[in-house]
PDB file of N, CA and C in Angstrom:
ATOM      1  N   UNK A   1     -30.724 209.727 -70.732  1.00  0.00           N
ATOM      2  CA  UNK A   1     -32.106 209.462 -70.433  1.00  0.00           C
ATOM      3  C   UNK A   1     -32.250 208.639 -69.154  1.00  0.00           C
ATOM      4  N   UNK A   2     -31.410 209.145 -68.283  1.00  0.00           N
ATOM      5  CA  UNK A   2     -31.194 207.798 -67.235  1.00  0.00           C
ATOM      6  C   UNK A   2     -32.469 208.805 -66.164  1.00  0.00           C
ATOM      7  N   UNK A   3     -32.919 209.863 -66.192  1.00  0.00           N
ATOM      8  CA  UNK A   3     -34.257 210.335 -65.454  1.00  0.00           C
ATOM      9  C   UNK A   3     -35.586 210.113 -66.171  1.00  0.00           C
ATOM     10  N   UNK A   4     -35.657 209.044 -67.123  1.00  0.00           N
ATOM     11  CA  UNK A   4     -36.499 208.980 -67.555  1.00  0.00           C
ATOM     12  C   UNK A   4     -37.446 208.039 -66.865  1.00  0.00           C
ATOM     13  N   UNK A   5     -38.729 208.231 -66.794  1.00  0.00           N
ATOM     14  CA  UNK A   5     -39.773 207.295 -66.056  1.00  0.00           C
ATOM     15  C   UNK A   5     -40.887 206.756 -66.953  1.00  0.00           C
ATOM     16  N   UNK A   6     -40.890 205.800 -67.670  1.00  0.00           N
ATOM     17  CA  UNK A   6     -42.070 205.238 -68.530  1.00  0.00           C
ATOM     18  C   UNK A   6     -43.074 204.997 -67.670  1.00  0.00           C
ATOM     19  N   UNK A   7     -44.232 205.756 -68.205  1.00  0.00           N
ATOM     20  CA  UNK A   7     -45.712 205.983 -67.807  1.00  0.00           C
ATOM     21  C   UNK A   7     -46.254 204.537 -68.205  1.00  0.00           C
ATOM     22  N   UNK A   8     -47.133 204.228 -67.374  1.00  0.00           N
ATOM     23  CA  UNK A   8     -48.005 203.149 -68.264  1.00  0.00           C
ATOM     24  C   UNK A   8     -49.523 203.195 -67.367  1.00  0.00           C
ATOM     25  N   UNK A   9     -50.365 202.709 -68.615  1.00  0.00           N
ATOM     26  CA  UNK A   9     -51.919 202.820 -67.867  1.00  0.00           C
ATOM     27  C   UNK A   9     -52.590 201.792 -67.313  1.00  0.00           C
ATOM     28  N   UNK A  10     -53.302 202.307 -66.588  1.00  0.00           N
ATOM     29  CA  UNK A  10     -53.619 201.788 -65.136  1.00  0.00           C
ATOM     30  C   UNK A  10     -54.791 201.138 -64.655  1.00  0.00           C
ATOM     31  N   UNK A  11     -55.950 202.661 -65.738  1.00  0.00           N
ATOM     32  CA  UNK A  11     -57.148 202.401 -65.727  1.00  0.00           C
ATOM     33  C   UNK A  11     -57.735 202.713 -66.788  1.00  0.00           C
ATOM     34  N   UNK A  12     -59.244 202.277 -67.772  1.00  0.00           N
ATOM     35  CA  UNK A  12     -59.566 202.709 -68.965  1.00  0.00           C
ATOM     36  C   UNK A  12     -60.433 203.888 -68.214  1.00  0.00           C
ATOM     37  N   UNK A  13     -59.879 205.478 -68.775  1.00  0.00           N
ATOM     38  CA  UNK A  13     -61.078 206.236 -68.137  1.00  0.00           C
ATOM     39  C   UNK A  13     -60.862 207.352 -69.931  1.00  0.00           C
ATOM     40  N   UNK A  14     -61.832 207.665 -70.237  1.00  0.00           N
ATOM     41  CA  UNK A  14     -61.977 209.050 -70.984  1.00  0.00           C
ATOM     42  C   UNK A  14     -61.706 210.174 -71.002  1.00  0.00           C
ATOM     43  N   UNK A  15     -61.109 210.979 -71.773  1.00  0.00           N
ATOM     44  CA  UNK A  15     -60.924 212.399 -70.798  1.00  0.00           C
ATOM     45  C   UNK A  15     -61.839 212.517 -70.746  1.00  0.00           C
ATOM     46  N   UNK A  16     -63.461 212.797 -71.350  1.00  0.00           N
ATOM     47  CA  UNK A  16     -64.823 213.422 -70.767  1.00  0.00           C
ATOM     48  C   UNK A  16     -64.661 212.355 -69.483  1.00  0.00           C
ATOM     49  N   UNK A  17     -64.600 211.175 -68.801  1.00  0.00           N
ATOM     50  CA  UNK A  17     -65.562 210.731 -67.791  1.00  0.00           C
ATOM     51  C   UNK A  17     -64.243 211.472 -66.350  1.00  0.00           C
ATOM     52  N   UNK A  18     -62.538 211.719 -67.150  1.00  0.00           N
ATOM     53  CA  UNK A  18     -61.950 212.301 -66.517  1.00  0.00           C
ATOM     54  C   UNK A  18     -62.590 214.251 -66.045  1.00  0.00           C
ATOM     55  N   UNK A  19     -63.105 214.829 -66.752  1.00  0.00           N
ATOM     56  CA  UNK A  19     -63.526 216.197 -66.494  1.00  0.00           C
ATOM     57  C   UNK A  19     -64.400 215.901 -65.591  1.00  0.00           C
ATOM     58  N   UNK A  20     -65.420 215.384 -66.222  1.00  0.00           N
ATOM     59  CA  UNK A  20     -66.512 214.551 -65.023  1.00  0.00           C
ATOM     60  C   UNK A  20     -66.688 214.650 -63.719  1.00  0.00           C
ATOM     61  N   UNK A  21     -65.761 213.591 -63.470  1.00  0.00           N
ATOM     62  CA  UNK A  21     -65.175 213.384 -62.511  1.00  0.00           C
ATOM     63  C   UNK A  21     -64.226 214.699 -61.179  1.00  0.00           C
ATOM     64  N   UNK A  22     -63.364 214.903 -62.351  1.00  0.00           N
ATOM     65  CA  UNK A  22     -62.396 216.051 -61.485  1.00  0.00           C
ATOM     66  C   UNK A  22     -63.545 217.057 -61.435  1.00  0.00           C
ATOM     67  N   UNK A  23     -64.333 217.628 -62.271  1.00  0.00           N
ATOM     68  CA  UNK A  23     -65.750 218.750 -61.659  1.00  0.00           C
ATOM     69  C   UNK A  23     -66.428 218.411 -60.155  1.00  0.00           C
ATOM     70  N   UNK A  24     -66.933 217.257 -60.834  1.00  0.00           N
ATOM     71  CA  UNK A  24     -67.733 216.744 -59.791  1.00  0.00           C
ATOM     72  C   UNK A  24     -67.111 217.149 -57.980  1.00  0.00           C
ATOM     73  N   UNK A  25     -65.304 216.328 -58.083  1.00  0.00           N
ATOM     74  CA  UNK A  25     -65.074 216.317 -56.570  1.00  0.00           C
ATOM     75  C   UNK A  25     -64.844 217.317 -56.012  1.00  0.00           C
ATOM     76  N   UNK A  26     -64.672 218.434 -57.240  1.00  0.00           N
ATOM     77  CA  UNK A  26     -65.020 219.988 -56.738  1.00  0.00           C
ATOM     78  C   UNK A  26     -65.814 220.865 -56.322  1.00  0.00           C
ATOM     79  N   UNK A  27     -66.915 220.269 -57.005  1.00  0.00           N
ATOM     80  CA  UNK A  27     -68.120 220.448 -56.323  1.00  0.00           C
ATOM     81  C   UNK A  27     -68.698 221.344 -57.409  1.00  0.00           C
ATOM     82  N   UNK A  28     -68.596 221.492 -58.709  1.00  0.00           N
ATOM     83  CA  UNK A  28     -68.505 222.383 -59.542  1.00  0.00           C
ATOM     84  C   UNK A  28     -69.905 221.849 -60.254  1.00  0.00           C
ATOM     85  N   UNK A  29     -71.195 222.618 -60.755  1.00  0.00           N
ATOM     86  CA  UNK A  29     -71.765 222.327 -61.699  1.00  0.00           C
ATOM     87  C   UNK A  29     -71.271 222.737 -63.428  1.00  0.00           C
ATOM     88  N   UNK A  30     -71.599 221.613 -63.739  1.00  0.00           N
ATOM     89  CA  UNK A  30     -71.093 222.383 -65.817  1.00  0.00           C
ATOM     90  C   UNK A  30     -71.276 224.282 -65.558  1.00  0.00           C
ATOM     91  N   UNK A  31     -72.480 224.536 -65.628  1.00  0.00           N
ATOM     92  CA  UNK A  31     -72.590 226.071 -65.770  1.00  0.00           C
ATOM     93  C   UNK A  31     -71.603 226.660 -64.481  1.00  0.00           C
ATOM     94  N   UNK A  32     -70.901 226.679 -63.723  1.00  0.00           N
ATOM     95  CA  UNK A  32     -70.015 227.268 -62.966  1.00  0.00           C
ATOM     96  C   UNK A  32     -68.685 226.909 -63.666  1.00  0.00           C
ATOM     97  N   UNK A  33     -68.180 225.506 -63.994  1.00  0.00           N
ATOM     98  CA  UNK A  33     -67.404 225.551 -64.703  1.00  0.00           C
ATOM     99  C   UNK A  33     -67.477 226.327 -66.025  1.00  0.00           C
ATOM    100  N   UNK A  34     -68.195 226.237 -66.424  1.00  0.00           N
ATOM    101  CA  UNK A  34     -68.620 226.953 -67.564  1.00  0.00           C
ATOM    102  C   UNK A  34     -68.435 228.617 -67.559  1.00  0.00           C
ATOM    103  N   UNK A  35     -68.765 229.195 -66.271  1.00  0.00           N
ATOM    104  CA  UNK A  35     -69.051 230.264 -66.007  1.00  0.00           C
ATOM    105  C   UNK A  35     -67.336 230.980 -65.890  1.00  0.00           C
ATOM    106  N   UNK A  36     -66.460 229.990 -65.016  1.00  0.00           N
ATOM    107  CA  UNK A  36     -65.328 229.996 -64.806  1.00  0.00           C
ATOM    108  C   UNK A  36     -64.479 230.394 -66.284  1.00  0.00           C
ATOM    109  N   UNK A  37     -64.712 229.353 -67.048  1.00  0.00           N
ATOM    110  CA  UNK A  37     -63.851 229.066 -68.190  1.00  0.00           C
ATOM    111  C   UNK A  37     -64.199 230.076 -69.173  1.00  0.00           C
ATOM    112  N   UNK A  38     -65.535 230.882 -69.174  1.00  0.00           N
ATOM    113  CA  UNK A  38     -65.635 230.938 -70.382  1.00  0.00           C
ATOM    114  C   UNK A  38     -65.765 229.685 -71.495  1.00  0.00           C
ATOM    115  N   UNK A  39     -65.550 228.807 -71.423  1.00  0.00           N
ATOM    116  CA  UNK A  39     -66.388 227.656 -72.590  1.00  0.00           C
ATOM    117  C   UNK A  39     -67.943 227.510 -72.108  1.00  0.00           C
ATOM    118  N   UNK A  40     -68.844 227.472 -72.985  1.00  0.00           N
ATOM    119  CA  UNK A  40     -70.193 227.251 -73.281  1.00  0.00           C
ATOM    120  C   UNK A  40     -70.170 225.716 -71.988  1.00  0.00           C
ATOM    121  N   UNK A  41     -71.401 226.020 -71.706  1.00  0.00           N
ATOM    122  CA  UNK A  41     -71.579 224.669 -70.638  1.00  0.00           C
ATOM    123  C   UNK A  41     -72.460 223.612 -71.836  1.00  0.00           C
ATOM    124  N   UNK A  42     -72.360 223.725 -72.885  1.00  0.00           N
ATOM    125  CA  UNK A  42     -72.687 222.953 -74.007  1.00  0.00           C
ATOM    126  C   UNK A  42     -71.781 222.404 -74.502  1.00  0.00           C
ATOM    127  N   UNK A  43     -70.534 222.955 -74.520  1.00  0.00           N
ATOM    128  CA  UNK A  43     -69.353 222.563 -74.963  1.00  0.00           C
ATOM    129  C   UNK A  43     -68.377 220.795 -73.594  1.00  0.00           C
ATOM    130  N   UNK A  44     -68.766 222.001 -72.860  1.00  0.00           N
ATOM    131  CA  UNK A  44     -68.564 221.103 -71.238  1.00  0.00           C
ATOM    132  C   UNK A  44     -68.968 219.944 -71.299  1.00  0.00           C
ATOM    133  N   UNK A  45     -70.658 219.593 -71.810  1.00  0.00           N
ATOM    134  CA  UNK A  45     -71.462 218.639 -71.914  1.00  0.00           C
ATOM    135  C   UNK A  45     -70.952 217.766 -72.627  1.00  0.00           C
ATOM    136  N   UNK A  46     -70.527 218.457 -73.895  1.00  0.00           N
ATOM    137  CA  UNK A  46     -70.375 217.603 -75.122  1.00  0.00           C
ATOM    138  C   UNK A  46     -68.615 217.097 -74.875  1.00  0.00           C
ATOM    139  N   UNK A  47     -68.031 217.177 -74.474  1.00  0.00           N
ATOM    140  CA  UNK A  47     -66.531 216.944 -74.115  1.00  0.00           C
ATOM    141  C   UNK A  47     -67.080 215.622 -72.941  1.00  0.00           C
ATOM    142  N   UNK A  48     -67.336 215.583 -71.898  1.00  0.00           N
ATOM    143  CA  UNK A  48     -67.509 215.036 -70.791  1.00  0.00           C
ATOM    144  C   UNK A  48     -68.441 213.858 -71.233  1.00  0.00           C
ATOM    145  N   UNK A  49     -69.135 213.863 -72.120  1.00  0.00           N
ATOM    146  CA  UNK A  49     -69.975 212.542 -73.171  1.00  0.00           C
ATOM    147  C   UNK A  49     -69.178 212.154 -74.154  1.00  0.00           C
ATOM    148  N   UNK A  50     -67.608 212.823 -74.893  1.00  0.00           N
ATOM    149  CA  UNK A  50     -67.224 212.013 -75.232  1.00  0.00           C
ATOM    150  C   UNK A  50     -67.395 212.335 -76.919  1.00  0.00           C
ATOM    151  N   UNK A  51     -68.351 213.287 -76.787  1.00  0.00           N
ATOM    152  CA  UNK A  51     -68.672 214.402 -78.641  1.00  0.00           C
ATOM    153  C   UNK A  51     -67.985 215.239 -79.135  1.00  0.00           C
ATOM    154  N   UNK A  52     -67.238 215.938 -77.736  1.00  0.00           N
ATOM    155  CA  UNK A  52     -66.374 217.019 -78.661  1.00  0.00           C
ATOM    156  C   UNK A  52     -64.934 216.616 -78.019  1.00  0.00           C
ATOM    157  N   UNK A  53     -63.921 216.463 -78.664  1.00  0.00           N
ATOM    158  CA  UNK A  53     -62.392 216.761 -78.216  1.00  0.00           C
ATOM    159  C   UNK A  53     -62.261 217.671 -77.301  1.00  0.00           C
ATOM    160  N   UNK A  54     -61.281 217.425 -76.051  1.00  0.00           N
ATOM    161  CA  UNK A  54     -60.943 218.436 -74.837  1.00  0.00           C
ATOM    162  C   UNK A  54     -59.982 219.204 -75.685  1.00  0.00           C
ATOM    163  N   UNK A  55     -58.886 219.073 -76.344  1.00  0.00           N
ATOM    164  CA  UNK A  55     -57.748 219.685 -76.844  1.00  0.00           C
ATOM    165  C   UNK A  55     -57.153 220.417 -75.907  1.00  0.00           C
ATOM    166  N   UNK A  56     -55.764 220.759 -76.061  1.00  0.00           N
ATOM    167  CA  UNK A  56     -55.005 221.658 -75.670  1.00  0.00           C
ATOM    168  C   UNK A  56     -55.958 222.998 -75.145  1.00  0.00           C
ATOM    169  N   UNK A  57     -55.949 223.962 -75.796  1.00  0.00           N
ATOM    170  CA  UNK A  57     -56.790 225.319 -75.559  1.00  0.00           C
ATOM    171  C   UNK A  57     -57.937 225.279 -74.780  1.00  0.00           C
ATOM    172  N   UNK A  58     -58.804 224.286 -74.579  1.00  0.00           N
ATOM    173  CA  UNK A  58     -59.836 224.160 -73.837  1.00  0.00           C
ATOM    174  C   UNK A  58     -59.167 223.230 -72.261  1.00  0.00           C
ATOM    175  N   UNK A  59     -58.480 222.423 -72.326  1.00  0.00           N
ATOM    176  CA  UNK A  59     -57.912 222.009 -71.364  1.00  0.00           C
ATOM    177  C   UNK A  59     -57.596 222.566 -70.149  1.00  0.00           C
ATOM    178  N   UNK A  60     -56.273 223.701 -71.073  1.00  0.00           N
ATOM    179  CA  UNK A  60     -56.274 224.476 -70.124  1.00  0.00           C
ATOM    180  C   UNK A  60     -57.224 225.858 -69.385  1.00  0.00           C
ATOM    181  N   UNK A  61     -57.902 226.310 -69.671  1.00  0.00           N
ATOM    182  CA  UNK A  61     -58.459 226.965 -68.892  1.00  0.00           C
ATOM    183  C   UNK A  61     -59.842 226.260 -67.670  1.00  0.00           C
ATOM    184  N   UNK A  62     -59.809 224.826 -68.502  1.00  0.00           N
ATOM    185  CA  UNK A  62     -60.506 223.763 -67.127  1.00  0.00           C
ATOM    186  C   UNK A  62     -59.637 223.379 -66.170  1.00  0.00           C
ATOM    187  N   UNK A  63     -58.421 222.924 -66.650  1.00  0.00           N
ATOM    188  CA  UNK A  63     -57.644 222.329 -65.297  1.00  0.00           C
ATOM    189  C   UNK A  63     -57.680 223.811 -64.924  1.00  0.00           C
ATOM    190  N   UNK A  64     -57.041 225.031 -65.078  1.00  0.00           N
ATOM    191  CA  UNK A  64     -57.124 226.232 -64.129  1.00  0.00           C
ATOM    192  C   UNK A  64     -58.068 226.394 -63.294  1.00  0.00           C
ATOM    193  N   UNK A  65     -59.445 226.001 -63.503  1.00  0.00           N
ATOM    194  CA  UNK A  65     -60.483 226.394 -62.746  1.00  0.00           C
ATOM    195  C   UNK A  65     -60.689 225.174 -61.719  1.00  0.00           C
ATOM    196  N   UNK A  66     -60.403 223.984 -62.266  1.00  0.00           N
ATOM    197  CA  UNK A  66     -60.584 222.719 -61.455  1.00  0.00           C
ATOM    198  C   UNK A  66     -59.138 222.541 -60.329  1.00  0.00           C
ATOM    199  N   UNK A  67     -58.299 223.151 -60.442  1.00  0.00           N
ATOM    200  CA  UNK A  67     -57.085 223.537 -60.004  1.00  0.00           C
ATOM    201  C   UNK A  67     -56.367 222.199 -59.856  1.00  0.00           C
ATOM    202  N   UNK A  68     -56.075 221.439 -60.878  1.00  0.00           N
ATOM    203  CA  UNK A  68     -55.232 220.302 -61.563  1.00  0.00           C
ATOM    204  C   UNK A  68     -54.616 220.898 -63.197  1.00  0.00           C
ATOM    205  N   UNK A  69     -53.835 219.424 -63.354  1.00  0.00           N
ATOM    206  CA  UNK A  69     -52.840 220.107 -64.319  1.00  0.00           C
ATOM    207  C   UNK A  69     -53.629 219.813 -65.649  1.00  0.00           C
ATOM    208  N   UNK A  70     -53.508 219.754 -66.533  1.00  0.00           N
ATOM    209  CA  UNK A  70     -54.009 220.052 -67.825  1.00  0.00           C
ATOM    210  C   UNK A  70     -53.605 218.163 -67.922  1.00  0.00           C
ATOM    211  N   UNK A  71     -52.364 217.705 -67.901  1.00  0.00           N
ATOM    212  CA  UNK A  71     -52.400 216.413 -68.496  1.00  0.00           C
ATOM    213  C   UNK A  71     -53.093 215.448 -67.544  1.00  0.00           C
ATOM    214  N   UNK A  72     -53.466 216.205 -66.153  1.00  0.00           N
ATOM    215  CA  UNK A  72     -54.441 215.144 -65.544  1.00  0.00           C
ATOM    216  C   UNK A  72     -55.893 214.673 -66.497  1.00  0.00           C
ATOM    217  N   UNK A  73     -56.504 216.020 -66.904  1.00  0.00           N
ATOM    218  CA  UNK A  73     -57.576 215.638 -68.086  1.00  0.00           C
ATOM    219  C   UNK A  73     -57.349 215.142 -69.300  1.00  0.00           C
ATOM    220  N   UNK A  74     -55.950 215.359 -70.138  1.00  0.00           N
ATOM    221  CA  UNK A  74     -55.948 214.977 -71.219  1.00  0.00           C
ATOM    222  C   UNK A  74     -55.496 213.692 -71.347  1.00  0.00           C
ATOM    223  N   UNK A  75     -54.519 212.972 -70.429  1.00  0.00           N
ATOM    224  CA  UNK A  75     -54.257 211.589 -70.470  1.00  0.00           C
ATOM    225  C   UNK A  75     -54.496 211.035 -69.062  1.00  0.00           C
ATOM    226  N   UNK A  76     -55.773 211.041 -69.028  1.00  0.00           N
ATOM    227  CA  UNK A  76     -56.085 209.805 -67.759  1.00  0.00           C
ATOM    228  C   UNK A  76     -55.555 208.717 -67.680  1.00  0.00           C
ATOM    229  N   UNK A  77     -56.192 208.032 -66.316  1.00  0.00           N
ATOM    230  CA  UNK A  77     -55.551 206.813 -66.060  1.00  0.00           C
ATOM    231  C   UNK A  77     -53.839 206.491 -66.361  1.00  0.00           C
ATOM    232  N   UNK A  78     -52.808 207.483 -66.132  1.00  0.00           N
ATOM    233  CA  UNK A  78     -51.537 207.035 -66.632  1.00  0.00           C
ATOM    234  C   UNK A  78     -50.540 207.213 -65.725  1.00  0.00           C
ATOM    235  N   UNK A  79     -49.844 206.433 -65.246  1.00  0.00           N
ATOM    236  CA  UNK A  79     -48.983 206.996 -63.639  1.00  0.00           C
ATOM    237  C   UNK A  79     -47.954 206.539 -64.373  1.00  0.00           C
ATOM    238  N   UNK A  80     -47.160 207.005 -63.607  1.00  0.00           N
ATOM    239  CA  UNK A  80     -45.738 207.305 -63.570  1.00  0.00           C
ATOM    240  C   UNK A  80     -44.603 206.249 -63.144  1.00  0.00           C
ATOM    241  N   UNK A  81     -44.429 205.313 -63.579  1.00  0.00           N
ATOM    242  CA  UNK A  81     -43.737 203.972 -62.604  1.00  0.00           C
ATOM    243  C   UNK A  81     -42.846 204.312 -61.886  1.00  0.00           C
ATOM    244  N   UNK A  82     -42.180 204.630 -60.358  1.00  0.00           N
ATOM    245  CA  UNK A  82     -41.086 204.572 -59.794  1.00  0.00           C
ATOM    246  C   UNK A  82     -40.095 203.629 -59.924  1.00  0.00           C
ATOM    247  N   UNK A  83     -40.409 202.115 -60.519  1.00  0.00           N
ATOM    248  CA  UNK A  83     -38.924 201.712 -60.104  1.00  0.00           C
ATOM    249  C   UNK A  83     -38.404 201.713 -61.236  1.00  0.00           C
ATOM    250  N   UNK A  84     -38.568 202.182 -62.607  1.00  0.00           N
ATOM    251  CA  UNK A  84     -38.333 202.041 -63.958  1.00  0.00           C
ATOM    252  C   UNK A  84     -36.979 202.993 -64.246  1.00  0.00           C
ATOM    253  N   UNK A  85     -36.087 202.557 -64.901  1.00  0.00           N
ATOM    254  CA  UNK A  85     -34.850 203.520 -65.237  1.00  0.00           C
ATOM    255  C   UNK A  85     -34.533 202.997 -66.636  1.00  0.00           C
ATOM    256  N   UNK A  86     -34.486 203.679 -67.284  1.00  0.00           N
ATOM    257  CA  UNK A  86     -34.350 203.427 -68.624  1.00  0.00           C
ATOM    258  C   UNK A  86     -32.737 203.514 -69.323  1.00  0.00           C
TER     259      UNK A  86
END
């Protein structure tokens, strides 16, 4: 385990205020994301407020459209430490 890198967090963010966010600097409204994904832009709403769970299956076909990785939305705020060796 000597390539191992313990993550630790950084900032308190949500995955909804994370989708949010990553939409937003895309320039994306809910209904285009929406339109993209196939998920309901009701669903979009309700994830991004924090009502419905992002999960796995919905994740990914947002990071695809937002063109980031899936664990950028599902575990925000969490970097990667460089000088850490375990």
């Amino acid at each position: 385990m000597r390539n191992f890198r313990r993550a630790r967090k950084t900032v308190d963010v949500t995955v909804g205020a994370s989708v949010r966010n990553i939409r937003e600097l895309q320039g994306f409204s809910q209904n285009k994301l929406a339109r993209r994904t196939g998920i309901p832009q009701a669903a979009i709403s309700a994830i991004e407020n924090d009502r419905a769970r992002l999960g796995v299956e919905r994740a990914k076909p947002i990071a695809r459209a937002l063109q980031c990785h899936s664990a950028v939305l599902e575990f925000p705020g969490w970097e990667i430490r460089e000088d850490s060796a375990a």
